[in-house]
Protein backbone atom coordinates (compact mmCIF):
# COMPACT_ATOMS: atom_id res chain seq x y z
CA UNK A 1 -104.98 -142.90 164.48
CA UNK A 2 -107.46 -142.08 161.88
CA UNK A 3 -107.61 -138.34 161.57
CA UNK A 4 -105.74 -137.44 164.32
CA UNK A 5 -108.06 -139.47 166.89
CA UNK A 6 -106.84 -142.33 168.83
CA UNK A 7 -109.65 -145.10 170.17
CA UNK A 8 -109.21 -146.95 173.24
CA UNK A 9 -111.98 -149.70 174.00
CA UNK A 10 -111.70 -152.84 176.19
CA UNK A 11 -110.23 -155.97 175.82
CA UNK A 12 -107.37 -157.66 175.42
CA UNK A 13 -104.12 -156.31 173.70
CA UNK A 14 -101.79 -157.83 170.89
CA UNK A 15 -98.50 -159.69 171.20
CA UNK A 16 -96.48 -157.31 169.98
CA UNK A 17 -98.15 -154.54 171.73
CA UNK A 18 -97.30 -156.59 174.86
CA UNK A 19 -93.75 -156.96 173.68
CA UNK A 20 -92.94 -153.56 172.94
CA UNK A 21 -94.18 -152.44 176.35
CA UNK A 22 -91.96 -154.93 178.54
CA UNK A 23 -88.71 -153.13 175.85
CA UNK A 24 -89.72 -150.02 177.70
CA UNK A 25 -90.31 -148.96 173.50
CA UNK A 26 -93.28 -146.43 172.69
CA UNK A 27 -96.01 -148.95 170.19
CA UNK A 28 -96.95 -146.85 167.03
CA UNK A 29 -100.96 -148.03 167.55
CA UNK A 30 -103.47 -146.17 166.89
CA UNK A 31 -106.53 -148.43 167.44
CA UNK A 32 -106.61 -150.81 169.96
CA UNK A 33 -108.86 -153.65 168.76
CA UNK A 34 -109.72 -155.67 171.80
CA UNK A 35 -112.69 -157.60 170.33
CA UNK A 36 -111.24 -160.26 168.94
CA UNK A 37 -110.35 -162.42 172.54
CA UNK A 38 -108.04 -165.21 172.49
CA UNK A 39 -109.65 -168.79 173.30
CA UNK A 40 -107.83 -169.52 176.72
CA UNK A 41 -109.32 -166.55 177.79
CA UNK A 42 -113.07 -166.86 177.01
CA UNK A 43 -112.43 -169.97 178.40
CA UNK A 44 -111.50 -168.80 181.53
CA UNK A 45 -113.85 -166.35 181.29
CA UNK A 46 -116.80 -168.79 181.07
CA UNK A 47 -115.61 -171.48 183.82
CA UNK A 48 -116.00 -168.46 186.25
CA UNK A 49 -119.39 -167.11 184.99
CA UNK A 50 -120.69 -170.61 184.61
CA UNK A 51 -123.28 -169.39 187.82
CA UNK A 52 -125.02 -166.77 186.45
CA UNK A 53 -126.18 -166.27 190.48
CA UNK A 54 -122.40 -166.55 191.70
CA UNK A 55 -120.85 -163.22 192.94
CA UNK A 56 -119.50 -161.09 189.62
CA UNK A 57 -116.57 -159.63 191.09
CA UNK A 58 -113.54 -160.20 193.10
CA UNK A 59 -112.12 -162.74 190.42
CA UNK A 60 -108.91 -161.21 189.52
CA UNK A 61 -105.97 -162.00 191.43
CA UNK A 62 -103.51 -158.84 192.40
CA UNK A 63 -101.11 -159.85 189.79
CA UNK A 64 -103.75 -159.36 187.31
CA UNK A 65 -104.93 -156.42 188.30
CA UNK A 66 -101.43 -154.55 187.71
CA UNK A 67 -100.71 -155.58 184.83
CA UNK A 68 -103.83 -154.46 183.52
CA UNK A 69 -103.34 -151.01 184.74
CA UNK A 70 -99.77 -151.37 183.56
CA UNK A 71 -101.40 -151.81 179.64
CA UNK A 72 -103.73 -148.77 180.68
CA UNK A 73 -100.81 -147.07 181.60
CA UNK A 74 -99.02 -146.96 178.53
CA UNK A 75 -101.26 -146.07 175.68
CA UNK A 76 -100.25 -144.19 172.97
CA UNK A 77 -101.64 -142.90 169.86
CA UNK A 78 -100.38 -140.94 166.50
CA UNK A 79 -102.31 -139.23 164.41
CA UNK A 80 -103.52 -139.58 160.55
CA UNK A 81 -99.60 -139.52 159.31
CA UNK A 82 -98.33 -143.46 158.13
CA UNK A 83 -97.34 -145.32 161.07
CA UNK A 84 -93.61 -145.94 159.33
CA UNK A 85 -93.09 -142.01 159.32
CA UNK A 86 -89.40 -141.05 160.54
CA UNK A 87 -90.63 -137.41 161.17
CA UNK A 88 -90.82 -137.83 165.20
CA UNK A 89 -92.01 -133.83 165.11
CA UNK A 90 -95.26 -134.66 163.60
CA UNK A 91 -96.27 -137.45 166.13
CA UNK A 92 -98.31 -136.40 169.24
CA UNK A 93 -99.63 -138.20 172.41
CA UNK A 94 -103.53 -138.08 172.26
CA UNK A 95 -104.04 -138.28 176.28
CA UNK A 96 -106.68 -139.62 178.51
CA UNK A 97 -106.61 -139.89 182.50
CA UNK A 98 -106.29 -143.09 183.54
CA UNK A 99 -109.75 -142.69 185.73
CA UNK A 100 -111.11 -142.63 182.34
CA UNK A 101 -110.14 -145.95 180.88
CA UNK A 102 -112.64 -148.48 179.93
CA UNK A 103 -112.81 -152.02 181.47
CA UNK A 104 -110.14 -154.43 179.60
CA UNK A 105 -111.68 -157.17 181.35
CA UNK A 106 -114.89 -158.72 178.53
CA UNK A 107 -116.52 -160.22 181.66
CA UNK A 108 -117.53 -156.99 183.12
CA UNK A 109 -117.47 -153.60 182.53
CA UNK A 110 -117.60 -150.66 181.56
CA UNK A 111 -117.08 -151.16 177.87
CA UNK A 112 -117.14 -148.63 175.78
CA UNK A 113 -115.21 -146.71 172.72
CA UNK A 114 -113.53 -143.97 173.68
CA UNK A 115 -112.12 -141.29 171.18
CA UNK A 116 -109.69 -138.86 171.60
CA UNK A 117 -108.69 -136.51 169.55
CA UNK A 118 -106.98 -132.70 169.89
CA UNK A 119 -110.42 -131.23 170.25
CA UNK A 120 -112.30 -133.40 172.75
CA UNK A 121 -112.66 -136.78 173.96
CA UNK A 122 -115.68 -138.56 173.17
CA UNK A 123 -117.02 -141.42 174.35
CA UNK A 124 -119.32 -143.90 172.17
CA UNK A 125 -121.49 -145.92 174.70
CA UNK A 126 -123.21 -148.09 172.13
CA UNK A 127 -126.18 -147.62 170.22
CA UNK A 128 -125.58 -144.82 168.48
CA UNK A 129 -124.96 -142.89 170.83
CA UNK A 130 -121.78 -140.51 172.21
CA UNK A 131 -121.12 -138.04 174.96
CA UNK A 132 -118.32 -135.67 174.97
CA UNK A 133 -116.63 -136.36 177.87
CA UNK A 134 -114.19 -133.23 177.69
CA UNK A 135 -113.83 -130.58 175.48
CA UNK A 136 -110.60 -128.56 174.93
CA UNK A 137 -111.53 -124.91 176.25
CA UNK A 138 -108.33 -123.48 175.03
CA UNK A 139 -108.45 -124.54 171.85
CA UNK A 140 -111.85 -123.56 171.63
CA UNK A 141 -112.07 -119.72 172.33
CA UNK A 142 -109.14 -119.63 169.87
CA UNK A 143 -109.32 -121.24 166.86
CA UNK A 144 -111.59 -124.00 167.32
CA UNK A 145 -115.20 -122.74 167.20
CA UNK A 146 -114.66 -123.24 163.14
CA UNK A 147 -113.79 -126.63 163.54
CA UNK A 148 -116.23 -129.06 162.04
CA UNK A 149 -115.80 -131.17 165.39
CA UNK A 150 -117.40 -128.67 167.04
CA UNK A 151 -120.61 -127.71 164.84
CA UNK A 152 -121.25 -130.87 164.41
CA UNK A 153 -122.21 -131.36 168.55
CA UNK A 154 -124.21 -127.75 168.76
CA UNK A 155 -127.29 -126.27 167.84
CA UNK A 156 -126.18 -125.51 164.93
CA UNK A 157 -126.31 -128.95 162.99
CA UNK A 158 -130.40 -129.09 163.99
CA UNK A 159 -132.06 -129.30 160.97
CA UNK A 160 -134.76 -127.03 162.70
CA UNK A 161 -132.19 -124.47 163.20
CA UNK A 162 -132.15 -123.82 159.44
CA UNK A 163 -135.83 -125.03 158.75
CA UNK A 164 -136.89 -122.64 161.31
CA UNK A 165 -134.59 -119.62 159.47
CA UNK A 166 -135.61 -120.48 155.78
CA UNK A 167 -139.23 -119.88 157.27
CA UNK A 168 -138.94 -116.60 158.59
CA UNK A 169 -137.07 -115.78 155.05
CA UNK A 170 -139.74 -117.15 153.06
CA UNK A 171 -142.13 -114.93 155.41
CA UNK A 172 -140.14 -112.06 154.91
CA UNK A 173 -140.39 -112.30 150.88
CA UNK A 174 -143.91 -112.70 150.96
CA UNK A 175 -144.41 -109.46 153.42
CA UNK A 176 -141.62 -107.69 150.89
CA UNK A 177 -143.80 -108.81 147.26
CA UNK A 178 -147.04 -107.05 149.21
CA UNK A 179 -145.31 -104.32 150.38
CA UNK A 180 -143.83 -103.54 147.32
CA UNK A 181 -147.35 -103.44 145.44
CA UNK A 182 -148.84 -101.82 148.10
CA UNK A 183 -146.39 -98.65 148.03
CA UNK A 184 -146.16 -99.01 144.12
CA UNK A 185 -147.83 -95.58 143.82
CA UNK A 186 -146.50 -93.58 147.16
CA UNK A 187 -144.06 -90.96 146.94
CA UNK A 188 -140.22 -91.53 147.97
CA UNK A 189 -140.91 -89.43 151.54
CA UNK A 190 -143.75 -91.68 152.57
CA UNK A 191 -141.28 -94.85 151.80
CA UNK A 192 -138.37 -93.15 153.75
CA UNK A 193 -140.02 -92.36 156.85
CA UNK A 194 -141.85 -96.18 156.75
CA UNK A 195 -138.04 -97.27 156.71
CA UNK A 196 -136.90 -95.45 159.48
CA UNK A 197 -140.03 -95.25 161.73
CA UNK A 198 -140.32 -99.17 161.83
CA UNK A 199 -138.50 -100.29 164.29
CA UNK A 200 -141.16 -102.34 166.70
CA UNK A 201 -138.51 -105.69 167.08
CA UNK A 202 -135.96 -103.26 168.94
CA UNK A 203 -138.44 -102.67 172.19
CA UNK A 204 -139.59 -106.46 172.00
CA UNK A 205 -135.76 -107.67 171.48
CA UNK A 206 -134.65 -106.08 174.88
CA UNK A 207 -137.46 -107.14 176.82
CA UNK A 208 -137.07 -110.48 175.13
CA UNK A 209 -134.07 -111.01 176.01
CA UNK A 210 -134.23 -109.71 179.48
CA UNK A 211 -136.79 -112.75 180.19
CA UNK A 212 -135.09 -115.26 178.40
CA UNK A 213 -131.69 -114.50 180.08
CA UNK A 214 -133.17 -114.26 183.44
CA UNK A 215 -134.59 -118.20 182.64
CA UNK A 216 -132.02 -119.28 181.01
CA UNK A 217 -129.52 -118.71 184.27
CA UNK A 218 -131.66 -120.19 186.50
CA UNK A 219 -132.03 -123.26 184.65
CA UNK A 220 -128.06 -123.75 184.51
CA UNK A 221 -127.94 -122.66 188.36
CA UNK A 222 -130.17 -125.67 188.70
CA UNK A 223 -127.67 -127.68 186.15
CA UNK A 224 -124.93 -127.30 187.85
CA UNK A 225 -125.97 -127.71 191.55
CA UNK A 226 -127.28 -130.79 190.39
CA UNK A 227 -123.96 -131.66 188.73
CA UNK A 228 -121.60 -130.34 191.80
CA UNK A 229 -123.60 -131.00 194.95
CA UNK A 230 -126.40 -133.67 194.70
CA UNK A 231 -124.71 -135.97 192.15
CA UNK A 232 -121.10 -135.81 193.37
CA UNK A 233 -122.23 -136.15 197.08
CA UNK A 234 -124.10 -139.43 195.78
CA UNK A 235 -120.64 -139.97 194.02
CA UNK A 236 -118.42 -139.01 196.98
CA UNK A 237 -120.75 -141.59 199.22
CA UNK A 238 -119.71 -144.60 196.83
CA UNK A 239 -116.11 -143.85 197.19
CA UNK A 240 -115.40 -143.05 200.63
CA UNK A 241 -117.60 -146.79 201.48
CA UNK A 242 -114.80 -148.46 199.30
CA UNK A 243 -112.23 -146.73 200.90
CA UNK A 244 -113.65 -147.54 204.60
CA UNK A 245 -114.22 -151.11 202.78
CA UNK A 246 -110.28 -151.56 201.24
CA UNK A 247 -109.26 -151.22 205.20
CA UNK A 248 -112.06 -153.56 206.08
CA UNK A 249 -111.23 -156.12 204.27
CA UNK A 250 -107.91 -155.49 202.54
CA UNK A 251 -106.72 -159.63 202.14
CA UNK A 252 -106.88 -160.99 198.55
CA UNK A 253 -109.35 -164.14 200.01
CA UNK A 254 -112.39 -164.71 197.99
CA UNK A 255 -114.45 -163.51 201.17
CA UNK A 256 -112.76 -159.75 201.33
CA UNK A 257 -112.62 -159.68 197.88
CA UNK A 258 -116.22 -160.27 197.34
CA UNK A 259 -116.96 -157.99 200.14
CA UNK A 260 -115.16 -154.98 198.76
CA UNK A 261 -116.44 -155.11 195.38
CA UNK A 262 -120.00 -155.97 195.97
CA UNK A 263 -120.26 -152.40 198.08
CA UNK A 264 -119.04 -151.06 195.12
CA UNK A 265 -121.09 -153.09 192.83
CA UNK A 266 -123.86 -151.85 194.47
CA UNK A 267 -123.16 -148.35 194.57
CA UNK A 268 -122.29 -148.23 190.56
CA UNK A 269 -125.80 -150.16 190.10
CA UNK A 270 -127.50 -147.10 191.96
CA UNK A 271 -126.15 -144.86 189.85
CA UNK A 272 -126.89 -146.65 186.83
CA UNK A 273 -130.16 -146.87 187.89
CA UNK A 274 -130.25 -142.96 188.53
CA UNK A 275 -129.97 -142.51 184.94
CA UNK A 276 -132.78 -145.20 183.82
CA UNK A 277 -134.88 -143.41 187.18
CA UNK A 278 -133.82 -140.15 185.23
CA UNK A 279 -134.65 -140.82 181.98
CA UNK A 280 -138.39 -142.31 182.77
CA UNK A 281 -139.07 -138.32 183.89
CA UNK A 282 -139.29 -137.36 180.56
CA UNK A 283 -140.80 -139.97 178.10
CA UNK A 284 -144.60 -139.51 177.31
CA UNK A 285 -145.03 -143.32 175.60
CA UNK A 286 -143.41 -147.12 176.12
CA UNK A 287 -141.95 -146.80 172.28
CA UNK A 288 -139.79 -144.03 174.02
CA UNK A 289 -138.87 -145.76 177.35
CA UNK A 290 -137.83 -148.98 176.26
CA UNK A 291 -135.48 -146.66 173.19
CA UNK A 292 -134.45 -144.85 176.01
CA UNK A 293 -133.64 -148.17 178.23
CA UNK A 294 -135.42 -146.74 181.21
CA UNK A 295 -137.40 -150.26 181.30
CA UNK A 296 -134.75 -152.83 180.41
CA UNK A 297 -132.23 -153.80 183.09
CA UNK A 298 -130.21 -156.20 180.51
CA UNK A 299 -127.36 -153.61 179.76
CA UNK A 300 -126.58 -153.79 183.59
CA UNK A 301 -126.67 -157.28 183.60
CA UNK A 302 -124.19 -157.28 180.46
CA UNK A 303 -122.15 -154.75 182.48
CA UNK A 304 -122.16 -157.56 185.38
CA UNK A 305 -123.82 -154.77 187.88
CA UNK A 306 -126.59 -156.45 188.12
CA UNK A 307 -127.60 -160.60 188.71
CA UNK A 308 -130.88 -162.25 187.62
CA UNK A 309 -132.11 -162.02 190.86
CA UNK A 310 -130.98 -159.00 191.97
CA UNK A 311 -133.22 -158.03 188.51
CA UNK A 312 -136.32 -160.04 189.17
CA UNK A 313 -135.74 -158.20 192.89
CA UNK A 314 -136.15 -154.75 191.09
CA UNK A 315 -138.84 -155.61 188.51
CA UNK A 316 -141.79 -153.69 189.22
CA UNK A 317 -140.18 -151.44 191.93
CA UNK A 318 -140.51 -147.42 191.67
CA UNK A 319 -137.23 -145.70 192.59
CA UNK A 320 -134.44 -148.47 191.62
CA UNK A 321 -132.17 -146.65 192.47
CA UNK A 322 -132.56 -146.19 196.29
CA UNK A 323 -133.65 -149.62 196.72
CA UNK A 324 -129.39 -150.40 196.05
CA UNK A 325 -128.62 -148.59 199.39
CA UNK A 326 -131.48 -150.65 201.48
CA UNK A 327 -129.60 -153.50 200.48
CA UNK A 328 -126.58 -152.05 201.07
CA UNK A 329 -127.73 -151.09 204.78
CA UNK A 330 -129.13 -154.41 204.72
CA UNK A 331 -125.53 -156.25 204.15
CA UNK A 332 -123.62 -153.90 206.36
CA UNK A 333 -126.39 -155.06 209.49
CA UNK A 334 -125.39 -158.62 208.21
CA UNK A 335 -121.85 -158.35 208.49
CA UNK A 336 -122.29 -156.65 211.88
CA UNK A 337 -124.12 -159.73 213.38
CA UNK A 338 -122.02 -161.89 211.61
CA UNK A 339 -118.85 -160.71 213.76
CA UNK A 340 -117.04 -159.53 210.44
CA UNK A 341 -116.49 -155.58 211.29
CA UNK A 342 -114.55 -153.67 213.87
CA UNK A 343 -116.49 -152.20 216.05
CA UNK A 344 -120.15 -153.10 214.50
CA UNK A 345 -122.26 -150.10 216.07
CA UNK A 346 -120.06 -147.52 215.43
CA UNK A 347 -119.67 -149.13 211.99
CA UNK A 348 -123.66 -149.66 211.69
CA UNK A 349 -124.23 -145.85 212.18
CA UNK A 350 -121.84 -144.69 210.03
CA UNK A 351 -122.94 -146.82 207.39
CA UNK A 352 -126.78 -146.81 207.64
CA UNK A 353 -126.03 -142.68 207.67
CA UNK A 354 -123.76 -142.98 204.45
CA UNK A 355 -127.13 -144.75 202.86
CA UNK A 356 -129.32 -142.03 204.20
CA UNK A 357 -127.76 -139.33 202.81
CA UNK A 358 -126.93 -140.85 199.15
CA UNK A 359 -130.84 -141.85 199.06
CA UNK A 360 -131.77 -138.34 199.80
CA UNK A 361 -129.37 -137.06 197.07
CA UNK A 362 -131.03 -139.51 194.89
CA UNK A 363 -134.29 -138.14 195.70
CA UNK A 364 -133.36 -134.83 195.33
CA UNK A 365 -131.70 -134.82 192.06
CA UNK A 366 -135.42 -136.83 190.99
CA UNK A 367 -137.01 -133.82 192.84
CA UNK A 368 -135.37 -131.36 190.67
CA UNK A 369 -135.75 -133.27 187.47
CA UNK A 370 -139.51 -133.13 187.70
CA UNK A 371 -139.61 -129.71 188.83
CA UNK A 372 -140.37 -127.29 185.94
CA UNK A 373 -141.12 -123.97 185.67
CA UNK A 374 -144.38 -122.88 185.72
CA UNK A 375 -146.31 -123.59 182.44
CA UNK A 376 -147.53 -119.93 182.32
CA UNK A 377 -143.97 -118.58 182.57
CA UNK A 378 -142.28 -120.95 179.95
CA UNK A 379 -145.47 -120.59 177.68
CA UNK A 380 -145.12 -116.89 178.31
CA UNK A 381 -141.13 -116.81 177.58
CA UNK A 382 -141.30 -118.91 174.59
CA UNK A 383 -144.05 -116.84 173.05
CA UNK A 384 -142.45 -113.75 173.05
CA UNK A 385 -139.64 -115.07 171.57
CA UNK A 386 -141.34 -116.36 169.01
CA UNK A 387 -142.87 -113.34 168.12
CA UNK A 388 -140.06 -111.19 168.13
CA UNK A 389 -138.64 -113.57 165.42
CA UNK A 390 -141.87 -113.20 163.51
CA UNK A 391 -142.13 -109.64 164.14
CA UNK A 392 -138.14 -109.35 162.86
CA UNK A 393 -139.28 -110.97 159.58
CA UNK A 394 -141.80 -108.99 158.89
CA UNK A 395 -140.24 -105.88 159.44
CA UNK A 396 -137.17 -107.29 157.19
CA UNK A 397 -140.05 -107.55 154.74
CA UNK A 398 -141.17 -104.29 154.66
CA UNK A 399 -137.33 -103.38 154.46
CA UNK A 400 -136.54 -105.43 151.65
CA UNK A 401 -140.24 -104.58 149.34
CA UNK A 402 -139.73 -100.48 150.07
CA UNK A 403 -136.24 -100.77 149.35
CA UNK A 404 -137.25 -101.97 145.85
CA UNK A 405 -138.61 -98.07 145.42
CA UNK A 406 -135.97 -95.94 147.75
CA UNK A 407 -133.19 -98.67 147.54
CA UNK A 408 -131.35 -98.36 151.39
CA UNK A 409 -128.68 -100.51 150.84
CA UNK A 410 -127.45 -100.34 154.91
CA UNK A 411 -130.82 -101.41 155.84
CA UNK A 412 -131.25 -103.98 154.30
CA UNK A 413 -127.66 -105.35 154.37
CA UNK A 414 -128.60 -105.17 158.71
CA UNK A 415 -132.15 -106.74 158.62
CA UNK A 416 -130.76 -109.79 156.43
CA UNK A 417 -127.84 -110.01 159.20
CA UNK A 418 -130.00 -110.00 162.03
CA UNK A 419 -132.94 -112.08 160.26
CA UNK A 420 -130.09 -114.90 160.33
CA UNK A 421 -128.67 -114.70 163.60
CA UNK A 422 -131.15 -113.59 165.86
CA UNK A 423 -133.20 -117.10 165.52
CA UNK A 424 -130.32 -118.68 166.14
CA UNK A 425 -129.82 -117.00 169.08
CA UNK A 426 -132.71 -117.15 170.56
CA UNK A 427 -134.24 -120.75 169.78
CA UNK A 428 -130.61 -121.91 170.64
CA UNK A 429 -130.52 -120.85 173.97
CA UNK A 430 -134.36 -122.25 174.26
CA UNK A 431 -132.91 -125.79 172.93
CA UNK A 432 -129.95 -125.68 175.28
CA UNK A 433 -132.49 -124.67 178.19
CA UNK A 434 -134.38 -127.94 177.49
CA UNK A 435 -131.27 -129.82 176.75
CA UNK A 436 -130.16 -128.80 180.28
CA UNK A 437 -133.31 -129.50 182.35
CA UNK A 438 -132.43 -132.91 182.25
CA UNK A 439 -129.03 -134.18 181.45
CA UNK A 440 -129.66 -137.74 182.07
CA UNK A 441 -130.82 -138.69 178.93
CA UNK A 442 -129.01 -139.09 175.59
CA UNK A 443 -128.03 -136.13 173.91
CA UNK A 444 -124.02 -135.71 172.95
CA UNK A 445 -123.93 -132.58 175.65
CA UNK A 446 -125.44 -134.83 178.46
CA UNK A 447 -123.99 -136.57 181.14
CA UNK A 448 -122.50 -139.95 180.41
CA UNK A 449 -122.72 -142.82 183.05
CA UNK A 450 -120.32 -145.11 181.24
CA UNK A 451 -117.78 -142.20 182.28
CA UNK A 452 -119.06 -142.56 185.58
CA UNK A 453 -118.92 -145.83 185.40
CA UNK A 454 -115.26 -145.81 184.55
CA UNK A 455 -113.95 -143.23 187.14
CA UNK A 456 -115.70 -144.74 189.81
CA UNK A 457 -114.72 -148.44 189.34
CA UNK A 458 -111.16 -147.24 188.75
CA UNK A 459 -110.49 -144.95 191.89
CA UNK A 460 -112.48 -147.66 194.02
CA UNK A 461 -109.93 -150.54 192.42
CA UNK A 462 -107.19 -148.07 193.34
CA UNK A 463 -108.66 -147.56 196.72
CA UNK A 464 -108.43 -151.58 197.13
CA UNK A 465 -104.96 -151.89 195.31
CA UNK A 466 -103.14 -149.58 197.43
CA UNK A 467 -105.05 -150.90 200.60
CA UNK A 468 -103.83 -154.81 199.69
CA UNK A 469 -99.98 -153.39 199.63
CA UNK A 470 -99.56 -150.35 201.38
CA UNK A 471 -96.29 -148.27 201.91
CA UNK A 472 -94.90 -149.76 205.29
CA UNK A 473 -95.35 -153.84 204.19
CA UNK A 474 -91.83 -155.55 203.92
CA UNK A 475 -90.90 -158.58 203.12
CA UNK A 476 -90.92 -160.13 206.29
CA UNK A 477 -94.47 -158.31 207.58
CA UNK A 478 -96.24 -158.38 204.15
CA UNK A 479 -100.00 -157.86 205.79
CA UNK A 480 -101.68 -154.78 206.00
CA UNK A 481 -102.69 -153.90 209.02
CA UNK A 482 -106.82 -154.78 209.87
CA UNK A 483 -108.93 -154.48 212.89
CA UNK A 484 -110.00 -156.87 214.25
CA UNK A 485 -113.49 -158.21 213.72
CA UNK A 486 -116.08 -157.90 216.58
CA UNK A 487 -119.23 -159.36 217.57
CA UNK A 488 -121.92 -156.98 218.59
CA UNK A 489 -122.30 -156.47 222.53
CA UNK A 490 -125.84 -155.45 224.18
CA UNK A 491 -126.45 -155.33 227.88
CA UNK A 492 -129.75 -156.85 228.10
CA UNK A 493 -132.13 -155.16 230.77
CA UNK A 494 -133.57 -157.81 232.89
CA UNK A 495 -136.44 -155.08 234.13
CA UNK A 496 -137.97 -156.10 230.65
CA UNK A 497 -138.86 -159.54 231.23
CA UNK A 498 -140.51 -161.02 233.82
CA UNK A 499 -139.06 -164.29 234.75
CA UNK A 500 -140.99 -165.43 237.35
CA UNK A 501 -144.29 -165.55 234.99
CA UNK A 502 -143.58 -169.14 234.53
């Protein structure tokens, strides 16, 4: 652990790390370097991606699989003290949830860093950039708002935070040097009453603030429906196909297993593709798409969610990612004629409705993303907070210059107070309204899909796991049990052809 944080990131583990985990013993690790991957595995790795158009899951054998959760399963980390301390009390478990974990396997994903530490957990997707995953609320309200962990992911570490503030001071000492020659000659009762009669910012703070809190909450309304009901229904869609797909086709053959995972292959790739979909809403040049990746499919093709022709497939189309749930539909009508489903219509209906209603929360959440509010209205909200800024620093100002003749120390000790935090009040909560309006994109606060990524793959593995080796299997019945597969009956009305016409 370096400074109390532990990393976790994929790949494979060390020898001893191994070892100490089949003793049942606790390893004192705090960084699990899984870059550097031993030969007989790349190796292995390569004979089975030697077809770059060959199916990219359903490779691992059961076996595999658990002992790869098993090394999920028992991480550990210890913070900053020397990994030979004695002094047990000092050591703490930094703890993730296993739905968390990035991909240990180098042929496909998700891989990612992730930190965690006793403030938040943070994950570093590459690039430069990071999303905080979780944040500790607790710890928080108490003593961590002064942690340096924390300012460094708000408002406060913009540099136009403090540009913007030094501004409005600068302002206010020029308004103060002409005030002051201005009342050079004017008798202490005229200066008193022009400190206590000035008080314009008051009226324009309330009704200020009454507008900009009234925005403000609808925006995060809008936030968090999209978070709770559009995006996990599209969520919640993925994960109840795998589960109706680990009953399916719960056998470890190369055909099940490739079934399975494909469906939820293809239902990570349309979220994926929701973010780049996401992300195109709100870049005004190609410079900023292709930094953005809202153009360039190769990160999903690193991640194995996507194959070369799968990506030629997609180049060009609008919408990505619905077009993943036409082929979905499309594969699910295959299997159906092919005989491979129990009861095929019933199955085709249920599935071809699943698709329906994650495209429309696809479309939806696009919907919202390019709705704004009214230009007039933002335009009209941002200007007067604006000016009540400007109007603060001018009347700070005239404070501060009349002072310098009928010296009112409370005065001014309040308008250098509120000169400092009222801008970052209010440009703060007009940053974290844009920040908000779309959380797709890259900023520390947004959503991260190689979180997604993670929690999906690993409750869909689960669902497949458990389904492979359920409770009632013994020894001498070690099959789950499966419907059998039907082929699709039709009753063909002979009133529709004409038989005789030849």
């Amino acid at each position: 652990a370096v400074g109390g944080n532990a990393y976790i990131t994929a790949g494979p583990m060390s020898e001893t790390m191994s070892k100490s985990k089949s003793e049942g013993s606790v390893p004192r690790v705090a960084w699990l370097q899984r870059t550097a991957i031993p030969e007989s595995e790349v190796a292995a790795s390569d004979d089975a991606d030697a077809d770059p158009e060959a199916p990219l899951l359903g490779r691992r054998n059961p076996r595999e699989e658990e002992q790869r959760h098993m090394r999920q399963a028992r991480r550990r980390c210890v913070p900053k003290w020397p990994l030979g301390s004695s002094n047990s009390a000092k050591e703490r478990e930094c703890y993730a949830p296993l739905t968390d974990m990035p991909s240990d396997d180098p042929s496909r994903g998700p891989h990612f860093r992730y930190e965690v530490n006793d403030m938040m957990r943070m994950v570093y997707e590459g690039n430069g950039v990071r999303k905080i995953a979780r944040y500790r609320e607790k710890k928080l309200v108490r003593s961590g708002w002064m942690s340096t962990k924390i300012w460094g992911t708000t408002y406060l570490a913009s540099g136009y935070c403090w540009v913007q503030i030094l501004m409005l001071w600068l302002g206010s000492g020029v308004v103060a040097v002409l005030v002051y020659g201005i009342l050079h000659q004017v008798n202490d009762k005229t200066i008193a009453s022009l400190q206590t009669g000035l008080r314009i910012s008051d009226t324009l703070r309330t009704l200020a603030a009454f507008i900009l809190g009234f925005y403000l909450e609808k925006t995060i309304n809008i936030w968090w429906t999209l978070r709770h009901d559009t995006l996990q229904q599209l969520m919640n869609i993925v994960d109840n196909m795998c589960l109706r797909m680990a009953i399916y086709f719960p056998g470890n053959s190369y055909e099940d297993r490739h079934a399975r995972e494909t469906i939820m292959r293809y239902g990570i790739l349309s979220l994926a593709l929701l973010f780049k979909d996401a992300r195109e809403v709100d870049v005004w040049s190609r410079e900023e798409a292709e930094k953005a990746g809202a153009l360039n499919l190769t990160d999903l093709m690193e991640e194995r969610l996507l194959t070369t022709r799968e990506a030629a497939l997609l180049e060009g189309m609008p919408a990505k990612s619905q077009m993943c749930w036409v082929w979905i539909s499309s594969l699910f009508t295959k299997w159906c004629l092919d005989g491979r489903l129990p009861d095929p219509l019933g199955n085709q209906n249920t599935m071809l409705a699943y698709s329906e209603q994650a495209r429309n929360a696809i479309s939806t959440i696009l919907a919202q993303l390019n709705m704004q509010f009214p230009l007039n209205y933002s335009h009209l909200i941002v200007f007067f907070s604006k000016l009540y800024m400007i109007i603060l620093s001018v009347e700070a100002g005239v404070t501060f210059g009349s002072s310098l003749h009928h010296t009112n120390y409370a005065d001014v000790i309040s308008k250098c107070f509120i000169l400092t935090i009222a801008p970052i009040l209010y440009q703060g909560l007009l940053e974290i309204k844009e920040h908000i309006s779309n959380p797709f994109r890259d900023d520390i606060t947004d959503y991260s899909f190689k979180m997604f990524h993670a929690r999906l793959q690993n409750e869909c593995s689960a669902f497949f796991k458990c389904a492979m080796d359920p409770p009632y299997t013994t020894a001498e019945d070690p099959e789950p049990a499966v419907l059998p597969p039907q082929f699709i009956e039709r009753q063909v009305n002979t009133a529709m052809y004409d038989f005789d016409a030849r």
